[in-house]
Protein backbone atom coordinates (compact mmCIF):
# COMPACT_ATOMS: atom_id res chain seq x y z
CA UNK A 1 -38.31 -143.09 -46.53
CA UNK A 2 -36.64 -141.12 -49.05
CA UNK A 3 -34.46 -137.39 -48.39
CA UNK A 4 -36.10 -134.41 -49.87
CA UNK A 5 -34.02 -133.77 -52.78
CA UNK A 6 -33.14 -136.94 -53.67
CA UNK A 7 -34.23 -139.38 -56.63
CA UNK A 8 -36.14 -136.54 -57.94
CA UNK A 9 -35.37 -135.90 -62.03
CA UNK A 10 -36.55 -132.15 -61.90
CA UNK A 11 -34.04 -131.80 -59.05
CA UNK A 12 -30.74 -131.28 -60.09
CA UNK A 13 -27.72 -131.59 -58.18
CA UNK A 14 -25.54 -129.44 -56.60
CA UNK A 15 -25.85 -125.65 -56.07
CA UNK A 16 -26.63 -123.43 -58.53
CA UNK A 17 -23.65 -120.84 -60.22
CA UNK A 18 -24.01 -117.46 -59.56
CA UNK A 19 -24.92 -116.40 -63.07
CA UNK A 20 -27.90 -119.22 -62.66
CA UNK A 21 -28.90 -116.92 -59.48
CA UNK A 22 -28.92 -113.90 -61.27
CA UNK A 23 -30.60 -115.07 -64.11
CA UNK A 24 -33.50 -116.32 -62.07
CA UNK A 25 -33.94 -112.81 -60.06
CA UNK A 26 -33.75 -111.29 -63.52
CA UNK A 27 -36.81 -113.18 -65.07
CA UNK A 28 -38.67 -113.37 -61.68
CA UNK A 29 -38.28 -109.34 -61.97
CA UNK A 30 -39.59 -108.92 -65.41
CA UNK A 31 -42.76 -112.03 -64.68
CA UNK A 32 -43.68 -109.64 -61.98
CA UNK A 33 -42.96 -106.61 -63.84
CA UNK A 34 -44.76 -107.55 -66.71
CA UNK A 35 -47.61 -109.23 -64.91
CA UNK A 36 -48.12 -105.26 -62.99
CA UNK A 37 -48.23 -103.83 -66.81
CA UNK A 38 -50.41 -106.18 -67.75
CA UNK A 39 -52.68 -105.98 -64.65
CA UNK A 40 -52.86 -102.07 -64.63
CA UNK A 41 -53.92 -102.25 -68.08
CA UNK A 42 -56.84 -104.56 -68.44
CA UNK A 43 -58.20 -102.80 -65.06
CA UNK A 44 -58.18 -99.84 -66.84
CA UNK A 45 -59.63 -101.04 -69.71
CA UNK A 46 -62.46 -102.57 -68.09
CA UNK A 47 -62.60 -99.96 -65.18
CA UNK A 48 -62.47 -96.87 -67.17
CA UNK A 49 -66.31 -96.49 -68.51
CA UNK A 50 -66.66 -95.65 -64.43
CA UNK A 51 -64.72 -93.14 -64.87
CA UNK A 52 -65.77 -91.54 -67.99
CA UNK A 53 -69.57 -92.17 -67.89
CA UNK A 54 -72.61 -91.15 -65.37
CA UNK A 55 -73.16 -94.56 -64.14
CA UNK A 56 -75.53 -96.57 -61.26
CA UNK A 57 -73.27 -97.08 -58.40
CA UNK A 58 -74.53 -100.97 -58.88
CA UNK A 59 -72.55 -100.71 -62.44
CA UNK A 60 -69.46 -98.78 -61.00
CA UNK A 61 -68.80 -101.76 -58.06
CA UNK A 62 -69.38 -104.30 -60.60
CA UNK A 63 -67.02 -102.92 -63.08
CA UNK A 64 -64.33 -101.87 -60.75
CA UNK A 65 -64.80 -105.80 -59.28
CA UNK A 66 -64.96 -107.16 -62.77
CA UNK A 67 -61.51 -105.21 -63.74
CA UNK A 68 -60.05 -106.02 -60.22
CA UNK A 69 -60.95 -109.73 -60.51
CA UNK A 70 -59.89 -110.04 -64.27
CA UNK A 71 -56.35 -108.23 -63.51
CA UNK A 72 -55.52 -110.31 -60.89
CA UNK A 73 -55.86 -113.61 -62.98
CA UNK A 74 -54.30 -112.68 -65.89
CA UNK A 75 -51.71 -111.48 -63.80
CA UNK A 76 -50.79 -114.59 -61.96
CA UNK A 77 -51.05 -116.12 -65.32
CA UNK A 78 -48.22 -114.63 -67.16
CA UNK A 79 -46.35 -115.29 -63.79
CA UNK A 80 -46.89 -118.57 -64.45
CA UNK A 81 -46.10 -118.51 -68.32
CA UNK A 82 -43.33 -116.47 -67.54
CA UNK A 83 -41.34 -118.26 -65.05
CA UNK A 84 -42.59 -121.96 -66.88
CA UNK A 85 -40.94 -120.56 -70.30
CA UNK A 86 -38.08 -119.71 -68.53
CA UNK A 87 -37.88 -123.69 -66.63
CA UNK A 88 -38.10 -125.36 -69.83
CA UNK A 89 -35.56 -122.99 -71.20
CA UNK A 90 -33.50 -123.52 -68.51
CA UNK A 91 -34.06 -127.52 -68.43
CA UNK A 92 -33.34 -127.64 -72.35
CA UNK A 93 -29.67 -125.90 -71.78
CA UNK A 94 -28.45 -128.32 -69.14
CA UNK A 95 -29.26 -130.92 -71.61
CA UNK A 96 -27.35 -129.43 -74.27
């Protein structure tokens, strides 16, 4: 039975440097900044005729779910995109 940690290539070994730390908090902050921009937007976007227009009720709860739905994916998208940019950026340096 093999150690967690060990004989893994995406692990790498030893602790990482403070300025690793800090980068990593950095770009975690802006994926999850940028992921709250993006979210609040495209609800908006798809939200706001709501808002602005006489509608059915049936059309409001289906917009405001649509919006709510569609914001929440994209967001956890550019998490992902975000923080996997940032891996192979960071994978790519310690090679150099």
């Amino acid at each position: 039975m093999r150690r967690a940690g060990t004989d893994n290539p995406g692990m790498r070994n030893g602790p990482r440097s403070q300025a690793e730390r800090d980068a990593l908090t950095v770009e975690i902050g802006y994926a999850l900044l940028s992921a709250g921009l993006l979210a609040a937007l495209v609800f908006a976007a798809i939200a706001s005729p709501a808002v602005v227009w006489e509608l059915p009720s049936r059309a409001v709860h289906a917009l405001l779910l649509a919006g709510a739905v569609t914001a929440g994916l994209l967001a956890v998208v550019r998490i992902v995109r975000v923080l996997r940019r940032y891996a192979r950026r960071e994978g790519r340096a310690r090679e150099a």
